[in-house]
Protein backbone atom coordinates (compact mmCIF):
# COMPACT_ATOMS: atom_id res chain seq x y z
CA UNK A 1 153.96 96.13 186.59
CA UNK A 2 156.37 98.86 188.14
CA UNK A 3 155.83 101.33 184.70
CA UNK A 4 152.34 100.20 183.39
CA UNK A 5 151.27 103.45 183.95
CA UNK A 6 153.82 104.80 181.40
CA UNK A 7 153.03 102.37 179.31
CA UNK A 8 149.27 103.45 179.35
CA UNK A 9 150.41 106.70 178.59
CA UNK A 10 152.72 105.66 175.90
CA UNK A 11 150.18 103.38 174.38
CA UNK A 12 148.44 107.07 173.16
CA UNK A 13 149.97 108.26 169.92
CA UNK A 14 149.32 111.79 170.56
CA UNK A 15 151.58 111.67 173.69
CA UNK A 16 154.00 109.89 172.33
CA UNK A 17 154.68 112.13 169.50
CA UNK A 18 154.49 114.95 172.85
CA UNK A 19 157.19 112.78 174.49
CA UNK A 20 159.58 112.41 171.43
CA UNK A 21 159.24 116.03 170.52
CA UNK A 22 160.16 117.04 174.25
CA UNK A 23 162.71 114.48 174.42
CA UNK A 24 164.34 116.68 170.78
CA UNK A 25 164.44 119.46 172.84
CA UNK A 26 166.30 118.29 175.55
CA UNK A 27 168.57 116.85 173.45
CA UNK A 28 169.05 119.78 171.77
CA UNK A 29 169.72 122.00 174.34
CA UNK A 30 172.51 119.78 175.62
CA UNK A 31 174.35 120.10 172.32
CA UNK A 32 174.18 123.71 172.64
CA UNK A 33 175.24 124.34 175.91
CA UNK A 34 178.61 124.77 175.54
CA UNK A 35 178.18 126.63 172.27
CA UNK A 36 175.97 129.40 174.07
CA UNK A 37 178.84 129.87 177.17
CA UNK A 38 181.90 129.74 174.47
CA UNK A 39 179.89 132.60 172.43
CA UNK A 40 178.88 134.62 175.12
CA UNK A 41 182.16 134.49 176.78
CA UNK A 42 183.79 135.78 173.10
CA UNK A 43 180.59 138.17 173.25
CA UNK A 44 181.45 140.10 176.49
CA UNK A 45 185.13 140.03 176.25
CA UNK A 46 184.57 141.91 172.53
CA UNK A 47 182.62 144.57 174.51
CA UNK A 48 184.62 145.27 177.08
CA UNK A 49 187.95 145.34 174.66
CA UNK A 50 186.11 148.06 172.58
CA UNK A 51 184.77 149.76 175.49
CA UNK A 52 186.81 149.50 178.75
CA UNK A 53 184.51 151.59 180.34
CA UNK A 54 182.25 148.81 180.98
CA UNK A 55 184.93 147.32 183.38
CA UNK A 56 184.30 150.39 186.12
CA UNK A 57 182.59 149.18 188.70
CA UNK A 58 178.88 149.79 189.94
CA UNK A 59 178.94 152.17 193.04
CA UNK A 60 174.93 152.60 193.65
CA UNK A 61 173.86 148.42 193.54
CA UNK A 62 171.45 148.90 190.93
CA UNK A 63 168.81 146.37 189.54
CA UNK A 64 166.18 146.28 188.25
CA UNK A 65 162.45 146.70 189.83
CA UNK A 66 159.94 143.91 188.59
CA UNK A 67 161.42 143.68 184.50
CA UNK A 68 162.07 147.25 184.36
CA UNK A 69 165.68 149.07 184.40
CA UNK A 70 164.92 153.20 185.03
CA UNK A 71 167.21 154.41 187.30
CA UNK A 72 171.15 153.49 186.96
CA UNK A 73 174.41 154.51 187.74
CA UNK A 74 176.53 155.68 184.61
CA UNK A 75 178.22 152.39 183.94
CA UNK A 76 175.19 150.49 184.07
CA UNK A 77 173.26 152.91 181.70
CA UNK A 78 176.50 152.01 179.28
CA UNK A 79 175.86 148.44 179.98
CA UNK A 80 171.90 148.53 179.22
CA UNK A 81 172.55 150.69 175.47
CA UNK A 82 175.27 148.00 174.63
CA UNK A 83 172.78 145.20 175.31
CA UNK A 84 169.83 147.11 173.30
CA UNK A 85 172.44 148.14 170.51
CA UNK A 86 172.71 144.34 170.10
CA UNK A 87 169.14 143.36 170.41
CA UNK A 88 167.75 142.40 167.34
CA UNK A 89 164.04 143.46 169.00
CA UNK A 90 164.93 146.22 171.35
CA UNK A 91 161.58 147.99 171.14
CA UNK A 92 160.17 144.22 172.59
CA UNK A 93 160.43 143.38 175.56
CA UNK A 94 164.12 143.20 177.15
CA UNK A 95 163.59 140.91 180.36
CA UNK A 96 165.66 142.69 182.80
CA UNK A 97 164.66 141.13 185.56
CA UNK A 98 166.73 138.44 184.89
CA UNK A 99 169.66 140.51 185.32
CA UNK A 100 172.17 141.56 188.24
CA UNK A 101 173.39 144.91 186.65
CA UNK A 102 176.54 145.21 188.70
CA UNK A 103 177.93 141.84 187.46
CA UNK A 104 177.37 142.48 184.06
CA UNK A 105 181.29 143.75 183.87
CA UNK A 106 182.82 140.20 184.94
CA UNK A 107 179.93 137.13 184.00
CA UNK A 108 178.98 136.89 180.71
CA UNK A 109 175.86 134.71 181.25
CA UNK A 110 174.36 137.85 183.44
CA UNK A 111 174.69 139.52 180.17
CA UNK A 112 172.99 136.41 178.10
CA UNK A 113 170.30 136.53 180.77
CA UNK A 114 168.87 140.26 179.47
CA UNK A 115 168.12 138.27 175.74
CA UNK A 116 166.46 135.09 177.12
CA UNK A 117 162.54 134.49 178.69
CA UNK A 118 161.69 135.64 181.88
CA UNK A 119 162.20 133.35 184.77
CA UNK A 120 166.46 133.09 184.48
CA UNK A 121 167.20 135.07 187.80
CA UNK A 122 168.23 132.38 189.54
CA UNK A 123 170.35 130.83 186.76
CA UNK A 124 173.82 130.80 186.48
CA UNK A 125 175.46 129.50 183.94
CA UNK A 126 174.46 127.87 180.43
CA UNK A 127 173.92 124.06 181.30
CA UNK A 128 171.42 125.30 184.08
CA UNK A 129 169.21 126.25 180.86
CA UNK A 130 166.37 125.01 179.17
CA UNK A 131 166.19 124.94 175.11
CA UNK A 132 163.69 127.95 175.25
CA UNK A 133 166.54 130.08 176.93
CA UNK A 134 169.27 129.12 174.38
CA UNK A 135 167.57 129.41 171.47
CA UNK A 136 165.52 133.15 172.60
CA UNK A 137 169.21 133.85 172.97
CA UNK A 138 170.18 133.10 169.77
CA UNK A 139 167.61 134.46 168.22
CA UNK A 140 167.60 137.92 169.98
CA UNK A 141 171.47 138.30 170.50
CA UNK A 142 172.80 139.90 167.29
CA UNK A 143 176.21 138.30 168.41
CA UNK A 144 174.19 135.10 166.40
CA UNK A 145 173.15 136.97 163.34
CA UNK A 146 175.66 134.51 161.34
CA UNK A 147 173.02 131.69 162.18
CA UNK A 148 170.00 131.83 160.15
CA UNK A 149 167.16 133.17 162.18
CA UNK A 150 164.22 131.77 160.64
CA UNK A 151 165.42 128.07 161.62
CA UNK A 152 165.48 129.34 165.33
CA UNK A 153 162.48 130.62 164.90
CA UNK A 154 160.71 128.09 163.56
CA UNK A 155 161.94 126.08 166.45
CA UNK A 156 160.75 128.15 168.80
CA UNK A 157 157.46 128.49 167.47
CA UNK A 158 157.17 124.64 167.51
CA UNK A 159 158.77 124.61 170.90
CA UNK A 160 155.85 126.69 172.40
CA UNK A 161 152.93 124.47 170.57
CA UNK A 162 154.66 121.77 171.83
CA UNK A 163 154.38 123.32 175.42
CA UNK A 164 151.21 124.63 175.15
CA UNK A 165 149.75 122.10 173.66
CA UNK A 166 146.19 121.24 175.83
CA UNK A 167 146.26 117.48 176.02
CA UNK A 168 149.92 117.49 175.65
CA UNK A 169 149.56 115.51 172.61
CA UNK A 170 150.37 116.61 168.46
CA UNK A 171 149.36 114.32 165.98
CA UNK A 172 151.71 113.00 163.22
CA UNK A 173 151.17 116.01 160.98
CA UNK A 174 152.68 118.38 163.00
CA UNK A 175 155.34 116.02 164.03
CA UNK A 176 156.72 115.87 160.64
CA UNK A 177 156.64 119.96 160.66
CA UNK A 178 158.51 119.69 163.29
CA UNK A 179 161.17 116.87 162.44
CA UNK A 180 161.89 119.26 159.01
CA UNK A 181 161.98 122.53 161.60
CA UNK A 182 164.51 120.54 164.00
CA UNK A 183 166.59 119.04 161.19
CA UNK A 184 167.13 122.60 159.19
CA UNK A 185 168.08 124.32 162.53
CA UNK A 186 170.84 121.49 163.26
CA UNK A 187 172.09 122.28 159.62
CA UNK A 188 173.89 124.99 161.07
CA UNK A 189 175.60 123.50 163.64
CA UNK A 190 177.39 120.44 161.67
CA UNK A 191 180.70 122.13 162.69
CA UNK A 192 180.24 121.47 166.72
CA UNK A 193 180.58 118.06 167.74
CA UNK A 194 178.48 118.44 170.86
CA UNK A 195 175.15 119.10 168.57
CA UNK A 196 176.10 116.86 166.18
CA UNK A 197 175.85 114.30 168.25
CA UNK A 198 173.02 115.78 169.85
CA UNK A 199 171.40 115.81 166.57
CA UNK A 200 172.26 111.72 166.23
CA UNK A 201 170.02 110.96 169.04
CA UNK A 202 167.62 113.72 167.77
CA UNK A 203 167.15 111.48 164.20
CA UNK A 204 167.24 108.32 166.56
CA UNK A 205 164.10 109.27 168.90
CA UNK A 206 162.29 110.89 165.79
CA UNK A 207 162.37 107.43 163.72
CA UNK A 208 161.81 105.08 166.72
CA UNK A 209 158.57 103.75 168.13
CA UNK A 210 158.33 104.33 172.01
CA UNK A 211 155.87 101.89 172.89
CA UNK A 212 158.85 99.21 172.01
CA UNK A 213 160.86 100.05 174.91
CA UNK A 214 158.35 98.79 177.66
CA UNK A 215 158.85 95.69 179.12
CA UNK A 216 157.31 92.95 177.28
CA UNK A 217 157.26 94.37 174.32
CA UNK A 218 160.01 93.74 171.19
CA UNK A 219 162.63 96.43 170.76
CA UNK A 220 163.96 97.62 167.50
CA UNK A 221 166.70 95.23 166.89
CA UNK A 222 169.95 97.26 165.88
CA UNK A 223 168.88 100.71 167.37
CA UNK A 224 170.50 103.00 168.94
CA UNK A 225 167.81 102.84 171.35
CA UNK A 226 168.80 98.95 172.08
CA UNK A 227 168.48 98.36 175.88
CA UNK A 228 166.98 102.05 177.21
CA UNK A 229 165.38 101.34 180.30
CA UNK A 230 162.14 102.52 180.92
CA UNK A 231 163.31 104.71 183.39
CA UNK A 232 165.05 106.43 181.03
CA UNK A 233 161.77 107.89 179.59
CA UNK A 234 159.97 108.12 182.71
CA UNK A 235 163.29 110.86 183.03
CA UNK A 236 163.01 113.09 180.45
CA UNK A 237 159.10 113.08 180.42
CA UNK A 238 159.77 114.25 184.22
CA UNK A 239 161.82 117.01 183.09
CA UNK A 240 159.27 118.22 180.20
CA UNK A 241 156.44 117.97 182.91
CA UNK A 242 158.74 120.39 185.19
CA UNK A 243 159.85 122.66 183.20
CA UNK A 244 155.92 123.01 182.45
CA UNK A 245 154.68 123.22 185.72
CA UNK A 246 157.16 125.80 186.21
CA UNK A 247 155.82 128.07 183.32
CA UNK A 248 152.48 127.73 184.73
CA UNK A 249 152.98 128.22 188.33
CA UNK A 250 155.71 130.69 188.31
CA UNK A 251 153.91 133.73 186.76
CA UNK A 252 150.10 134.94 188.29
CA UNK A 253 150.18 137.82 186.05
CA UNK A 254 150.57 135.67 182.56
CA UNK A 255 148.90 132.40 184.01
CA UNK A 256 146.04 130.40 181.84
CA UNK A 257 144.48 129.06 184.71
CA UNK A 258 142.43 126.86 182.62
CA UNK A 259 145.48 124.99 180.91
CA UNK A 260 147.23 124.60 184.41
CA UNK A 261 144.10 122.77 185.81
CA UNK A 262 144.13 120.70 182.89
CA UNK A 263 147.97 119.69 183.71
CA UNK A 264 146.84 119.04 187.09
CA UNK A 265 144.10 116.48 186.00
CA UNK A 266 146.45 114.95 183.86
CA UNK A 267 148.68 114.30 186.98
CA UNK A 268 145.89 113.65 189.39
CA UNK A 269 144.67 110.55 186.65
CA UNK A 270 148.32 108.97 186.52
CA UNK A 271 148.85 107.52 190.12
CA UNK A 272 153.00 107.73 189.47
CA UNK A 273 152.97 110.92 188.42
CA UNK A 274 150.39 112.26 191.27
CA UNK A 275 152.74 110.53 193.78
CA UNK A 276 155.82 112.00 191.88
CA UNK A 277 154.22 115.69 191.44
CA UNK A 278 152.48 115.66 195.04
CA UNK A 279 154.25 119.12 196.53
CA UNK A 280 153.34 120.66 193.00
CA UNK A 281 149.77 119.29 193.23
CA UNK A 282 150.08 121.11 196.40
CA UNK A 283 151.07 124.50 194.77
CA UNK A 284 149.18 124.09 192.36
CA UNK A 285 145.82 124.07 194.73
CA UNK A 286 146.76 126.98 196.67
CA UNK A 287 147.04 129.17 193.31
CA UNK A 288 143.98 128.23 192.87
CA UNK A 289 142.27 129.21 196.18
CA UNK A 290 144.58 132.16 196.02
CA UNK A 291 142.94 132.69 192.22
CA UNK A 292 139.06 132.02 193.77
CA UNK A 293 139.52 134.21 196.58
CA UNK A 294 140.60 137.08 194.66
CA UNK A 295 137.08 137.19 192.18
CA UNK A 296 134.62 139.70 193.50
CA UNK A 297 131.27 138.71 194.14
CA UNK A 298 130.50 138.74 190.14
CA UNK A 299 133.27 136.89 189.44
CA UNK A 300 135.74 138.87 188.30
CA UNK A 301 139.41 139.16 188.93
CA UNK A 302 140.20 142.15 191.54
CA UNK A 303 142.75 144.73 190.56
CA UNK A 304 146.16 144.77 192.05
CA UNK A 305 146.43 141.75 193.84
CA UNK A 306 149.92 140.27 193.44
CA UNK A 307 150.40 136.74 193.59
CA UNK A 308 153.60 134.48 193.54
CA UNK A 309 156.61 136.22 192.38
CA UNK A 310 158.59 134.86 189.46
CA UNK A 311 157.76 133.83 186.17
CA UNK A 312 159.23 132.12 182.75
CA UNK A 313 157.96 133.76 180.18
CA UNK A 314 159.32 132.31 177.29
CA UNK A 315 159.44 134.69 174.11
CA UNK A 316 157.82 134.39 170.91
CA UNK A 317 159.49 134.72 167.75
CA UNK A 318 158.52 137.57 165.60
């Protein structure tokens, strides 16, 4: 059978309440896409009405070295004390690595990108991210402050379990936590249609069992789910594995070597995903000669050795 290994996989509870819980996430952050660009659009046009200063230009190309913003031309020292004076954590860390200083007069997502995980760089625009950037946003972006904080917390608390999870498997317990967490945060949303219906497929995957939409197997007669192909799930539980092995690979300096091996077995044991995963496999091998060949002969970890650059840090809640 083309997906009996994903029904192996699915045939573990543990994982499947992993899959359904990632599968929330995604869901979510499509709902709040356009939500995040809309506000941070509003966001940057308020501070440059009240301060038209911020529309001189950058003469001296500044940015930032590694996450750190020192030295800056005027404007962009007016630009970095706007951004803190909306922080709601601005003695945390402020990822401004992420940024592009001299843009910060004409794209507002280059100004979202100083409130969100480390790792956004490259991104451009609001649909290019991943639930943990939207909701760090949220969260540390007093622009938000009319949304109740402890729900996006809570959320991203969850959301980092979930991730960080060994086994990549939560038993039924903590799925319920998180169903309650997931349902209060999309309580304040009700007003935009994108999350509500975001939040429709949310209740759908929560209630349904995903070992009925392998082949052979009865479906739920009625359900929304009626007729998802397996490929469908095979889809999304691509995109959670991803945006893992990104986290993992991405950043030496933060990396749990241990829990990246583990994702590695996990891979190497499931022949589609091995096949699937093969240039990460890769990767994640040479990280790991790199990470053997930089212990001295006792075994430790030598000092100042840089490895890959990058990183996606994603923020914890305070």
């Amino acid at each position: 059978m083309v997906h009996e290994e994903l029904s192996a996989r699915l045939n573990n509870d543990g994982y499947k309440n992993w899959l359904k819980a990632g599968y929330c996430l995604l869901r979510l952050r499509d709902g709040l896409h356009s939500f995040t660009n809309t506000e941070m659009r509003s966001f940057h046009s308020n501070l440059v009405t009240r301060n038209p200063g911020l529309l001189r230009p950058c003469k001296s190309g500044c940015r930032p070295k590694g996450n750190q913003l020192y030295s800056v031309c005027v404007v962009c020292a007016e630009w970095r004390a706007e951004i803190l004076r909306h922080h709601t954590h601005p003695s945390g860390t402020v990822n401004w690595g992420n940024c592009r200083p001299p843009l910060w007069k004409q794209d507002h997502w280059e100004l979202a990108k100083a409130y969100m995980p480390r790792g956004q760089a490259g991104v451009k625009g609001a649909e290019l991210c991943d639930a943990s950037a939207l909701l760090n946003l949220i969260n540390y972006c007093s622009h938000f402050s009319y949304i109740d904080q402890c729900c996006v917390r809570e959320v991203i608390r969850y959301r980092n379990e979930l991730m960080h999870s060994c086994e990549m498997r939560v038993c039924d317990q903590w799925m319920m936590r998180y169903q309650t967490s997931i349902k209060q945060l999309l309580r304040q949303f009700t007003h935009l249609p994108e999350v509500v219906a975001a939040g429709q497929q949310i209740l759908e995957m929560l209630a349904v069992d995903l070992s009925v939409l392998v082949p052979g197997v009865d479906r739920v007669d009625g359900s929304w789910w009626e007729g998802v192909a397996p490929e469908s799930i095979s889809q999304w539980e691509t995109e959670l594995l991803k945006e893992r092995l990104h986290e993992l690979c991405s950043d030496p300096a933060r990396q749990d070597t241990k829990e990246l091996l583990r994702l590695r077995d996990f891979l190497l044991a499931n022949r589609d995903l091995s096949e699937q995963f093969s240039s990460e496999l890769q990767t994640i091998e040479i990280l790991e000669t790199q990470r053997k060949n930089r212990r001295d002969p006792e075994g430790r970890e030598k000092e100042g050795v840089v490895g890959v650059k990058g990183g996606n840090e994603e923020e914890r809640p305070d």
